[in-house]
C-alpha atoms as a PDB file:
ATOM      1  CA  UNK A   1      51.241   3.354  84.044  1.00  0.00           C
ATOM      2  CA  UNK A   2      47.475   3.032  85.403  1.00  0.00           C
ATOM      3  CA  UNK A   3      48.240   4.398  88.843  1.00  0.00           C
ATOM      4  CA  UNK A   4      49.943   7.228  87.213  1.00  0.00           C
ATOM      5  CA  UNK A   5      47.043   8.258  85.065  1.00  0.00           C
ATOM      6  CA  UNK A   6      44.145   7.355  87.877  1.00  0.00           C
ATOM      7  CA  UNK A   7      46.528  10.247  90.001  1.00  0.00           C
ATOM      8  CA  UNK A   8      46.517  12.059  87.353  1.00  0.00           C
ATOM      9  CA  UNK A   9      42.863  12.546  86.760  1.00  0.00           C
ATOM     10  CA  UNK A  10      42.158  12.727  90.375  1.00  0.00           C
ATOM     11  CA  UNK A  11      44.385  15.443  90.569  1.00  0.00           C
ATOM     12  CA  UNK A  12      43.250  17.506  87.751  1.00  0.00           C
ATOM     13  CA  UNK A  13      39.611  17.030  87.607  1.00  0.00           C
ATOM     14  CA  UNK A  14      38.917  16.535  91.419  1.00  0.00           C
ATOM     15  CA  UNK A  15      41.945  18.330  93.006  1.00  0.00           C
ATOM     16  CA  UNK A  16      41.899  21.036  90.371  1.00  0.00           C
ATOM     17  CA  UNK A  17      45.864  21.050  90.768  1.00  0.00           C
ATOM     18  CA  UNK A  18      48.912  20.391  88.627  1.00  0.00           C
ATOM     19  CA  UNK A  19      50.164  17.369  90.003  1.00  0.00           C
ATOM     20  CA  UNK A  20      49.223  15.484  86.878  1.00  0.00           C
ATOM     21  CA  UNK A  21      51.935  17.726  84.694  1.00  0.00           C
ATOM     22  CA  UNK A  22      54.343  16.530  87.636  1.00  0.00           C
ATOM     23  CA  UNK A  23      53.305  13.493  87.376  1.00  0.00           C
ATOM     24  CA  UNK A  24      53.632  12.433  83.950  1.00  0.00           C
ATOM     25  CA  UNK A  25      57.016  14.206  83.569  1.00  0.00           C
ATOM     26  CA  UNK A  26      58.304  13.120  86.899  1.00  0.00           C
ATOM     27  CA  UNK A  27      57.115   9.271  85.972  1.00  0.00           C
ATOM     28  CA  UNK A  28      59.113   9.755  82.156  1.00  0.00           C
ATOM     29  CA  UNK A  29      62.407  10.887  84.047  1.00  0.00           C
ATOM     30  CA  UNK A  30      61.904   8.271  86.588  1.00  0.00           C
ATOM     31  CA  UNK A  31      61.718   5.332  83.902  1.00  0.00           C
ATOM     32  CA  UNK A  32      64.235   6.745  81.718  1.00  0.00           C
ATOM     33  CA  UNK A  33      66.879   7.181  84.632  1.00  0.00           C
ATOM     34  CA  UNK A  34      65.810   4.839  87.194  1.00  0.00           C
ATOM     35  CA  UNK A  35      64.330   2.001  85.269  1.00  0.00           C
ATOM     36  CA  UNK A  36      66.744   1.706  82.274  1.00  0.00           C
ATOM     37  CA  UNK A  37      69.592   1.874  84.829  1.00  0.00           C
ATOM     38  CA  UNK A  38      68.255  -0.783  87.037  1.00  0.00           C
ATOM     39  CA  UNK A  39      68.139  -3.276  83.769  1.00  0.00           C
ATOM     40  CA  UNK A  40      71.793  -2.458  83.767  1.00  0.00           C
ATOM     41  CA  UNK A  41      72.691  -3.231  86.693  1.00  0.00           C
ATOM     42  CA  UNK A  42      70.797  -6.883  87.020  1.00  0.00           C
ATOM     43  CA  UNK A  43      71.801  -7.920  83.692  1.00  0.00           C
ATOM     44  CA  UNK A  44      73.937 -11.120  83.804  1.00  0.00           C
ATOM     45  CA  UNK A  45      75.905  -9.825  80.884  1.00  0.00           C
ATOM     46  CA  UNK A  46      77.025  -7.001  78.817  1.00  0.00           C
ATOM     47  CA  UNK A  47      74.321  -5.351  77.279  1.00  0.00           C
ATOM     48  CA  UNK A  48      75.295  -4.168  73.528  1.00  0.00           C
ATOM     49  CA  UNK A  49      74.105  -0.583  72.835  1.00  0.00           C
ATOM     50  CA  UNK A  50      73.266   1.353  69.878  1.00  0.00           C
ATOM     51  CA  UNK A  51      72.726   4.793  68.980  1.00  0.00           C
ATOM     52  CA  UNK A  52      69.186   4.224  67.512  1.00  0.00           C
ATOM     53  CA  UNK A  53      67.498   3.600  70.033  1.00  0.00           C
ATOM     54  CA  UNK A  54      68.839   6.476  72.208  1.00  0.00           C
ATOM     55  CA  UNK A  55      68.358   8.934  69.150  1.00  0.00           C
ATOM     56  CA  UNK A  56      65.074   7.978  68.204  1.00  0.00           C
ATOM     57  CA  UNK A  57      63.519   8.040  71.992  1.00  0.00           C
ATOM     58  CA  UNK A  58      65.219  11.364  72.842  1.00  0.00           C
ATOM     59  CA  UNK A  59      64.525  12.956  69.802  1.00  0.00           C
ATOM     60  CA  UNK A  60      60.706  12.305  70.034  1.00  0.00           C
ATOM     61  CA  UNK A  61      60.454  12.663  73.647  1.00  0.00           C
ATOM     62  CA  UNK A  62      62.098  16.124  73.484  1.00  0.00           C
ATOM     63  CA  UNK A  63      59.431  17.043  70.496  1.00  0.00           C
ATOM     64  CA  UNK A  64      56.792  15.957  72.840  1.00  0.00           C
ATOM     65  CA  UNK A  65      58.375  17.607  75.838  1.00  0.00           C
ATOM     66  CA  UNK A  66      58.018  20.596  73.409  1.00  0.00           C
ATOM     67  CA  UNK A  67      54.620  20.408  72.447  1.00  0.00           C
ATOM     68  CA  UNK A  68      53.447  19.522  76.174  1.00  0.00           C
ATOM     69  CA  UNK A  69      55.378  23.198  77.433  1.00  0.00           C
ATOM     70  CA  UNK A  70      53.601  24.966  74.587  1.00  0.00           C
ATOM     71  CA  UNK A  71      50.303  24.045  75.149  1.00  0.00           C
ATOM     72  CA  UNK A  72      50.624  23.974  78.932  1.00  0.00           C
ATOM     73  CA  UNK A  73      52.076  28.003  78.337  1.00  0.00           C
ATOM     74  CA  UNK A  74      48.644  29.679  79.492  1.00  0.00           C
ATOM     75  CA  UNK A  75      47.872  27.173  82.298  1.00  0.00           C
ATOM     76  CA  UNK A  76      45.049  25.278  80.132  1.00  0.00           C
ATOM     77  CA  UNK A  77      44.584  21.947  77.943  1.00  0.00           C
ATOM     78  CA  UNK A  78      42.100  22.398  75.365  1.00  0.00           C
ATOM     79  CA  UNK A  79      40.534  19.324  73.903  1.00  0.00           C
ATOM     80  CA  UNK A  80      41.947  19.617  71.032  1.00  0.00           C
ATOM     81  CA  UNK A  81      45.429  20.361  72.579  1.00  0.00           C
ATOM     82  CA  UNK A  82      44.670  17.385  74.302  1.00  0.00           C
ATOM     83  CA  UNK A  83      43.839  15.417  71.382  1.00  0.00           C
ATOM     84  CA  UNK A  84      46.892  16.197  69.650  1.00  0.00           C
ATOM     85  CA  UNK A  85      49.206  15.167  72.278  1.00  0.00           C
ATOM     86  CA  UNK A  86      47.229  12.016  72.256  1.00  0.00           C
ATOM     87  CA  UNK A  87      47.989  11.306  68.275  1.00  0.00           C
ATOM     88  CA  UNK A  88      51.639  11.818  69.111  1.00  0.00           C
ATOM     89  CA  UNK A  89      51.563   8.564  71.337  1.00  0.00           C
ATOM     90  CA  UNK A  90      49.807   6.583  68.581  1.00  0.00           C
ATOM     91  CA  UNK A  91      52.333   8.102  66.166  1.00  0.00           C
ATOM     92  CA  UNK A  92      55.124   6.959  68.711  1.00  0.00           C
ATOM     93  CA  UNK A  93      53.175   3.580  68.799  1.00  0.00           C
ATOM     94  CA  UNK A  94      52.430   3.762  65.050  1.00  0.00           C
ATOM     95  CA  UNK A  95      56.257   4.214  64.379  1.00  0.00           C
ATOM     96  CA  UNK A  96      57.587   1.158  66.749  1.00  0.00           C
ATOM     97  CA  UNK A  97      55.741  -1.260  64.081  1.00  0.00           C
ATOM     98  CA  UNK A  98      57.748   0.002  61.712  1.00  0.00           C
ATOM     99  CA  UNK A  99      61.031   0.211  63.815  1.00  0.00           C
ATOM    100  CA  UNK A 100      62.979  -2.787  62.529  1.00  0.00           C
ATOM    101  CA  UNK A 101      62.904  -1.450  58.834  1.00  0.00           C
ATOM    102  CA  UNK A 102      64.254   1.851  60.155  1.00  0.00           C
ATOM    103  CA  UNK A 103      66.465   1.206  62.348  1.00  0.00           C
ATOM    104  CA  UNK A 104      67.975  -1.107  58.981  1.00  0.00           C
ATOM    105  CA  UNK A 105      67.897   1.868  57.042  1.00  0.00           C
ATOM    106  CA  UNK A 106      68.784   4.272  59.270  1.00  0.00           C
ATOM    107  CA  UNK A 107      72.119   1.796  60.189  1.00  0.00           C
ATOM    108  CA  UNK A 108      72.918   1.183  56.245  1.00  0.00           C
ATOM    109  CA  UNK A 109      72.711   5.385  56.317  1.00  0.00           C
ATOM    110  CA  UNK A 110      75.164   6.299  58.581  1.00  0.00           C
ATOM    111  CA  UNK A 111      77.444   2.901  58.071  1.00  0.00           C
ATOM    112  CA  UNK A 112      77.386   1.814  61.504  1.00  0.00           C
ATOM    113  CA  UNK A 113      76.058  -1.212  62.964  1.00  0.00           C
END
C-alpha cells in the first residue's frame, strides 16, 4: 500500500535503517493472515475454496521470499537487484491476466474442480 512504501523509503533513504525489509514482509504476513481471515469472517455465506489460488500465491510468494533473502544476504540492494525484484511483480501482474485460462488448465490437469 502507499503508506507502506512512503515508510519504506523514509526509512531506507532518510533513516538509513531496515525497517523497510520489516515492513514489506511484515505488511505481506499481515494481509495474508489478517486480511484474508477477516473476509472470512464477515462473509454472509460460505465461501467455496480452491486449491489454485492458494498454490499459485504461495508458490510465487515463497520464490519471491527467496529471491528478496538472497539479495538482501550482504546487507545491500543493488539497482539491478532491485530491478529484478521489480519484474517479478509485473510478472505476478503479467500472470493474473492470464489467470482464468490457467487456472482452466491447471483444473482439467489434475481433475479437480
Amino acid at each position: 500500500s502507499a503508506p507502506e512504501f512512503f515508510t519504506s523509503i523514509v526509512g531506507a533513504t532518510i533513516a538509513q535503517n531496515d525497517v523497510g525489509f520489516g515492513t514489506i514482509v511484515g505488511s505481506a504476513v499481515f494481509n495474508v493472515l489478517f486480511v484474508i481471515g477477516l473476509c472470512g469472517y464477515v462473509a454472509k455465506g460460505n465461501i467455496e475454496l480452491t486449491w489454485w489460488p492458494l498454490f499459485r500465491d504461495c508458490t510465487y510468494y515463497i520464490c519471491s521470499l527467496a529471491v528478496l533473502a538472497a539479495f538482501t544476504f550482504n546487507q545491500l540492494i543493488e539497482a539491478w537487484e532491485a530491478a529484478i525484484l521489480f519484474s517479478l511483480y509485473i510478472g505476478y501482474v503479467s500472470f493474473m491476466f492470464v489467470n482464468k485460462p490457467l487456472n482452466v488448465w491447471a483444473y482439467q490437469k489434475t481433475g479437480t474442480p
